[in-house]
Structures are given as structure tokens and as C-alpha cells.
N, C-alpha and C. Protein backbone atom coordinates (compact mmCIF):
# COMPACT_ATOMS: atom_id res chain seq x y z
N UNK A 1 118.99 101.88 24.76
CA UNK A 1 119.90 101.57 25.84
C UNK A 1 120.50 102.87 26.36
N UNK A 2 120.89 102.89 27.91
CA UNK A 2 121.16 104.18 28.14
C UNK A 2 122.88 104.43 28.10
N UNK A 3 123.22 105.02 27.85
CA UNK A 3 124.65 105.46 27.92
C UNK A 3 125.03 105.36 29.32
N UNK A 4 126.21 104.51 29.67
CA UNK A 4 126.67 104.60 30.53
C UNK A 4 127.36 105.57 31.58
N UNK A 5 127.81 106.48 30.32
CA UNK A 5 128.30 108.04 30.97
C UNK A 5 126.93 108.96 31.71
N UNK A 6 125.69 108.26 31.43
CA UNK A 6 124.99 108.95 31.89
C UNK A 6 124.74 108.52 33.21
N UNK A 7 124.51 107.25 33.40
CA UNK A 7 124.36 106.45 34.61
C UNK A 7 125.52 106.80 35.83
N UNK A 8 126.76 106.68 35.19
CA UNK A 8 127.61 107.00 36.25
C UNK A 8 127.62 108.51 36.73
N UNK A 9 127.29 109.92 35.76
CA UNK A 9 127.02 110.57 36.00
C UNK A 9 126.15 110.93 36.83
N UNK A 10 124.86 110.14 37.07
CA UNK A 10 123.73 110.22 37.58
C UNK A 10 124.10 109.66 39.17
N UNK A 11 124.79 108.56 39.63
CA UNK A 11 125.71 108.24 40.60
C UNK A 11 126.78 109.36 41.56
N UNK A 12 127.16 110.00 40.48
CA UNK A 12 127.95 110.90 40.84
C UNK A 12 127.36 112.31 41.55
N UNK A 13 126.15 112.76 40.96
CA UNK A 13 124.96 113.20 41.37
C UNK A 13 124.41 113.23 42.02
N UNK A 14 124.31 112.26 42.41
CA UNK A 14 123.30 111.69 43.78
C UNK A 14 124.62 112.02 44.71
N UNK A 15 125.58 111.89 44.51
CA UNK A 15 126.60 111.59 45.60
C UNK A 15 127.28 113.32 46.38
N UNK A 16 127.30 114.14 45.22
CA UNK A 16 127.72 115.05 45.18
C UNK A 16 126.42 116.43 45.92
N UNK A 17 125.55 115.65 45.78
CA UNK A 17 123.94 116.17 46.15
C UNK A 17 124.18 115.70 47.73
N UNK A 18 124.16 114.94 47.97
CA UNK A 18 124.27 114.24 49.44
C UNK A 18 125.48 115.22 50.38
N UNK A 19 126.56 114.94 49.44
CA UNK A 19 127.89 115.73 50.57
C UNK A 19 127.36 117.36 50.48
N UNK A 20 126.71 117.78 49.19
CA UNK A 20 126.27 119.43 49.37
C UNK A 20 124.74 119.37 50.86
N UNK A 21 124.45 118.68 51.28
CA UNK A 21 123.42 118.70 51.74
C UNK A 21 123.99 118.66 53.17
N UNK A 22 124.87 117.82 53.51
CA UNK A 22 125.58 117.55 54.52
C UNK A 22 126.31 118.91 55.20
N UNK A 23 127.05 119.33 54.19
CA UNK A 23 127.59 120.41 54.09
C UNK A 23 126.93 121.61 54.62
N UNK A 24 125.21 121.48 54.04
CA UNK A 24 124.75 123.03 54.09
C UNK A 24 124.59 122.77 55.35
N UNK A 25 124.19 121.36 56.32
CA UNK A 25 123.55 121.39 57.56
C UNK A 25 125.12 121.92 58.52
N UNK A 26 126.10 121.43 58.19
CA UNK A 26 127.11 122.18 58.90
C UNK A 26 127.54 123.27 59.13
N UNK A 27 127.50 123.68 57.65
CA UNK A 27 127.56 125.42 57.54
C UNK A 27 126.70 125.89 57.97
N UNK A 28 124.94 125.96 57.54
CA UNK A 28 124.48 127.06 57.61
C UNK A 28 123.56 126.74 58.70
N UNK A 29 123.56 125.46 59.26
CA UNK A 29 122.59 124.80 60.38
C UNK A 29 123.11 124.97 61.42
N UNK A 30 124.58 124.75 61.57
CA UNK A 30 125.34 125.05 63.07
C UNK A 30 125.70 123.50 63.39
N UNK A 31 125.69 122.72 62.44
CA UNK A 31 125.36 120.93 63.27
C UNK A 31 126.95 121.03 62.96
N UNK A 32 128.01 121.45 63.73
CA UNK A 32 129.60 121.05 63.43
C UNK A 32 129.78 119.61 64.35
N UNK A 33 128.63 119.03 65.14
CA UNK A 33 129.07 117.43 65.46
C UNK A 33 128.83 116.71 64.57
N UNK A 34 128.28 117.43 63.10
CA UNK A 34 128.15 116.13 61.83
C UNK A 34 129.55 115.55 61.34
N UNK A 35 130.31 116.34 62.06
CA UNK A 35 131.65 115.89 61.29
C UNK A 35 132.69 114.99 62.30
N UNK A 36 133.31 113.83 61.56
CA UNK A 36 133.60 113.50 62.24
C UNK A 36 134.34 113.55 63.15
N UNK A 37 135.54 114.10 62.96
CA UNK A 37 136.60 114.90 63.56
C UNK A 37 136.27 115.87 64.38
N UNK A 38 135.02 116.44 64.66
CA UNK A 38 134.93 117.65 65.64
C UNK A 38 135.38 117.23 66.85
N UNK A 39 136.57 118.49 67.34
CA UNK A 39 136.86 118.43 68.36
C UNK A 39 136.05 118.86 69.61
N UNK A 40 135.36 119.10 70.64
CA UNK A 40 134.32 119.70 71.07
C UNK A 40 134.58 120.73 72.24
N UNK A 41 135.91 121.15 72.00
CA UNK A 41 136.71 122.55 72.62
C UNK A 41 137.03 123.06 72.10
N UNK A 42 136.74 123.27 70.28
CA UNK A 42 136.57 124.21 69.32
C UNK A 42 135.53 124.41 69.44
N UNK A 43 135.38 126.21 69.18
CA UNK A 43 133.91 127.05 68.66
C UNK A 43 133.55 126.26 67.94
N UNK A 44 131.85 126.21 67.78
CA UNK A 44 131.23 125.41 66.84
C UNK A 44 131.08 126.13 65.69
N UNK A 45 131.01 127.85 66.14
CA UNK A 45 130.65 128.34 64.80
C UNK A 45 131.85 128.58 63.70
N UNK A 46 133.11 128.35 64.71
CA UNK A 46 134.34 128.28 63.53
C UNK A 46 134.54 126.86 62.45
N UNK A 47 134.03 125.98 63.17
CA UNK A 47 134.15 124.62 62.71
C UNK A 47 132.83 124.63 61.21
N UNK A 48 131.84 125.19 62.07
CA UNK A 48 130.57 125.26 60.84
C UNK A 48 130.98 126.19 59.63
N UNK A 49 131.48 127.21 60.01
CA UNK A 49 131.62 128.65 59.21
C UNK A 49 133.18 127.29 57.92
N UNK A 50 134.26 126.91 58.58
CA UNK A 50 135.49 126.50 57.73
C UNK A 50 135.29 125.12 56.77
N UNK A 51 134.71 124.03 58.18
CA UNK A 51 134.66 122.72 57.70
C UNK A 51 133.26 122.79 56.85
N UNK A 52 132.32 123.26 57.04
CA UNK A 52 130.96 123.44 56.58
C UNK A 52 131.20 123.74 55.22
N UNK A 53 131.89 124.96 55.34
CA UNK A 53 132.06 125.68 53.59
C UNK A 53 133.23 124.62 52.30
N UNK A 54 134.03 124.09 53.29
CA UNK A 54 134.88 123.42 52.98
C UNK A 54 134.26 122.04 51.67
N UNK A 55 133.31 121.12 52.99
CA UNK A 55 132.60 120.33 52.52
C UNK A 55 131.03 120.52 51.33
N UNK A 56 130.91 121.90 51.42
CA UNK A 56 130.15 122.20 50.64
C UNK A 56 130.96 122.66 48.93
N UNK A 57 131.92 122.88 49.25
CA UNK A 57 133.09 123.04 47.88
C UNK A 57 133.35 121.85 47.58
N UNK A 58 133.63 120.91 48.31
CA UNK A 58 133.78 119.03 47.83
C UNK A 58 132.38 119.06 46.99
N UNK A 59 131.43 119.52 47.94
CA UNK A 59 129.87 118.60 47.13
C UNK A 59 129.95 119.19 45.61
N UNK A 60 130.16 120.48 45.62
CA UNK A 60 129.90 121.68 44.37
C UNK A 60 131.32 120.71 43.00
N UNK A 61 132.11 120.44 43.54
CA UNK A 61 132.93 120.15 42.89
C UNK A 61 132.32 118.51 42.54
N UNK A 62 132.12 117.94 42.93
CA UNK A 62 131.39 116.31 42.62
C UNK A 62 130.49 116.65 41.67
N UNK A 63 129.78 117.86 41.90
CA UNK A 63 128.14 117.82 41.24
C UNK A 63 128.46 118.72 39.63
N UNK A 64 129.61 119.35 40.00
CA UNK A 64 130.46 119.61 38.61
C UNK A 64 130.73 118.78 37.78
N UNK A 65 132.05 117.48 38.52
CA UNK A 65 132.11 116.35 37.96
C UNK A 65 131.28 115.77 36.93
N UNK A 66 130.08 115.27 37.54
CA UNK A 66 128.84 114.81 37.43
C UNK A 66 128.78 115.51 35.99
N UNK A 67 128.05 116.59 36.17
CA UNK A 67 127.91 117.45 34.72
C UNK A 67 128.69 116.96 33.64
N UNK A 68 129.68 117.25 34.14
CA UNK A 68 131.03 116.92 32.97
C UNK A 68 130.66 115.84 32.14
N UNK A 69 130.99 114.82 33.32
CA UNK A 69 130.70 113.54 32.63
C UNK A 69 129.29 112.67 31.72
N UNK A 70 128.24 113.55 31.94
CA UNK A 70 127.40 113.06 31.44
C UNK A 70 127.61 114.41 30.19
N UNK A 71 128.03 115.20 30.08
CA UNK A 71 128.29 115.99 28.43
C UNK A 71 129.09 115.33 27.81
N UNK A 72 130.65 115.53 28.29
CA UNK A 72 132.03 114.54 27.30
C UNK A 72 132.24 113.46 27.76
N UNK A 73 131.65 112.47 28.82
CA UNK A 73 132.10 111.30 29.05
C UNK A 73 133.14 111.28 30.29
N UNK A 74 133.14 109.74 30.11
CA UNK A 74 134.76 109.72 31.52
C UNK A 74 135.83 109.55 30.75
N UNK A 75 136.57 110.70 31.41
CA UNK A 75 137.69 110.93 31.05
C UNK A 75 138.96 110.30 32.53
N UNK A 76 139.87 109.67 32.21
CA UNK A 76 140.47 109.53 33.66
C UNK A 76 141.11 110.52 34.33
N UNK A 77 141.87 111.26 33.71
CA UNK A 77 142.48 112.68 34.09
C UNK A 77 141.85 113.14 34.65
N UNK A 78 140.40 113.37 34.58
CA UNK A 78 139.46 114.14 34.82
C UNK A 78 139.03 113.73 36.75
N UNK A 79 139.16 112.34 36.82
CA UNK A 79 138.63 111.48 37.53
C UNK A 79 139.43 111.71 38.66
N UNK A 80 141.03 111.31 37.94
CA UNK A 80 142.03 111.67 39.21
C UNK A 80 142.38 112.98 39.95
N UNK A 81 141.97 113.81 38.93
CA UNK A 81 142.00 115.31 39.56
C UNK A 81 141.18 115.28 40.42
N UNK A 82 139.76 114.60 40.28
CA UNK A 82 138.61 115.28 41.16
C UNK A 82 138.96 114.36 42.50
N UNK A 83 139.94 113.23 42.66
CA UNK A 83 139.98 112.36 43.56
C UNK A 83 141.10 112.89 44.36
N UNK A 84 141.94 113.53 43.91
CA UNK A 84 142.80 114.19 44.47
C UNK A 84 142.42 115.21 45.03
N UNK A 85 142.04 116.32 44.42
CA UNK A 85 141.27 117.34 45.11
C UNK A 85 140.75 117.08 46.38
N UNK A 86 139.38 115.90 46.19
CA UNK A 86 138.63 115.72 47.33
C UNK A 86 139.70 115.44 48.52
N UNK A 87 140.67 114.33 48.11
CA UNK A 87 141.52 114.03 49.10
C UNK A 87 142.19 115.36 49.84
N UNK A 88 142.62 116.04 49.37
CA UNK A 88 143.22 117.24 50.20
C UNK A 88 141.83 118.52 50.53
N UNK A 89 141.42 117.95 50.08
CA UNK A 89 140.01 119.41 50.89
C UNK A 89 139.48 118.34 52.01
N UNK A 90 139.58 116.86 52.15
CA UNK A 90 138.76 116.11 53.02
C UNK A 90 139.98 116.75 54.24
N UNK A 91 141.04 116.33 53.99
CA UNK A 91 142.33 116.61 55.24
C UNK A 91 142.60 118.12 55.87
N UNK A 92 142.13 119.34 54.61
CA UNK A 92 141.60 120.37 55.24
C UNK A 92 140.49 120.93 56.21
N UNK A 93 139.66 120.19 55.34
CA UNK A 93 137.99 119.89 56.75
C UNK A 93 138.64 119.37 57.97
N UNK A 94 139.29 118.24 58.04
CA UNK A 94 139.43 117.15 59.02
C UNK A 94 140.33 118.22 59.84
N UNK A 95 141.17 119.24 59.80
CA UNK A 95 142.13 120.38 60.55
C UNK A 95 141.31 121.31 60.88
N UNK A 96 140.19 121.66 60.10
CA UNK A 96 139.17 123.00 60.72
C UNK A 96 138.29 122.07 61.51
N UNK A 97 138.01 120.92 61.65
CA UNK A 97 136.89 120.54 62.59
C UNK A 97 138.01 120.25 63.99
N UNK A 98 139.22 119.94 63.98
CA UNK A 98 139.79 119.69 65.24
C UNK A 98 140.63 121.25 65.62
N UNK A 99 140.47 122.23 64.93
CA UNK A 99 140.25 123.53 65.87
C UNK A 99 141.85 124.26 65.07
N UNK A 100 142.60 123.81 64.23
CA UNK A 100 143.15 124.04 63.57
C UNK A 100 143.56 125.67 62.77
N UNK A 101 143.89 126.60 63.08
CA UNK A 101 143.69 128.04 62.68
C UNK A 101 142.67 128.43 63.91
N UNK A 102 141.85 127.83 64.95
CA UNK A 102 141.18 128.91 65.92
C UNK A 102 142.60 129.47 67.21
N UNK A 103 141.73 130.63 67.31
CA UNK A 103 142.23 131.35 68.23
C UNK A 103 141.18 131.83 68.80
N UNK A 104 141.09 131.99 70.06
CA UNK A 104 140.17 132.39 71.07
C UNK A 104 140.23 133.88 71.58
């Protein structure tokens, strides 16, 4: 039978793989209309270069998670940190895609 910490790990994985992928197409592709919040009288390459890198630190941090949890298990502490985190790096992205710190 498989361990459950592995399964959810493996979930977490997939998930954390997806937002890094998303991420790289923003950052390093130039696609800053992947996001939702793009404003479209912000530079695109400021939006790709902040929100891009931003969302690629969410994915890196999920796919960390992930790791974790399939070595020591779920821990909740562990869980709420990473939910918190995401929550305030999502509201940081969501300020660099609507033009937030640009100057022209």
C-alpha cells in the first residue's frame, strides 16, 4: 500500500510543476497577459521580469513543499506557512502585474 504522504506529495508536485511552468512562460517567454491582473499600460517586460519571477518563487516553494512532505510527512505548521506565504507572494504578483513600482 502506498503511503499517503507520498501521494499527497506527488499532488503537490504536479501542482508546484505547473505554477513553475507558468511562471517560466511569463518570465522568460514575455507572455505577461498570462496573468491575470495584467494591466495593459504597464511595460510587459516589467510585469514578466517581477510577476514572472515572483510566480516562479511560489512554484519553487510548492515543489519544496512537495519534497518535504514525501521525506517527514505532513506536518500542519508546515502547511500553513506554505499557505501563507503563497498568499502574500500571490498579492505581490497581483501589484507587479497592475504596474505597481513601474516608472516610465
Amino acid at each position: 500500500m502506498v503511503d499517503y504522504n507520498l501521494i499527497s506529495g506527488g499532488v503537490w508536485l504536479l501542482c508546484g510543476l505547473a505554477i513553475c511552468y507558468l511562471g517560466y512562460l511569463i518570465a522568460f517567454r514575455g507572455r505577461a497577459d498570462l496573468h491575470s491582473n495584467y494591466d495593459e499600460s504597464v511595460d510587459p517586460a516589467y510585469v514578466s521580469r517581477w510577476a514572472g519571477g515572483t510566480a516562479l518563487l511560489m512554484g519553487l516553494l510548492v515543489v519544496g513543499y512537495a519534497i518535504r512532505e514525501m521525506i517527514y510527512g505532513f506536518q500542519p505548521y508546515a502547511l500553513g506557512a506554505l499557505v501563507v506565504t503563497l498568499l502574500v507572494l500571490s498579492y505581490v504578483s497581483k501589484l507587479f502585474a497592475r504596474g505597481v513600482g513601474y516608472s516610465e
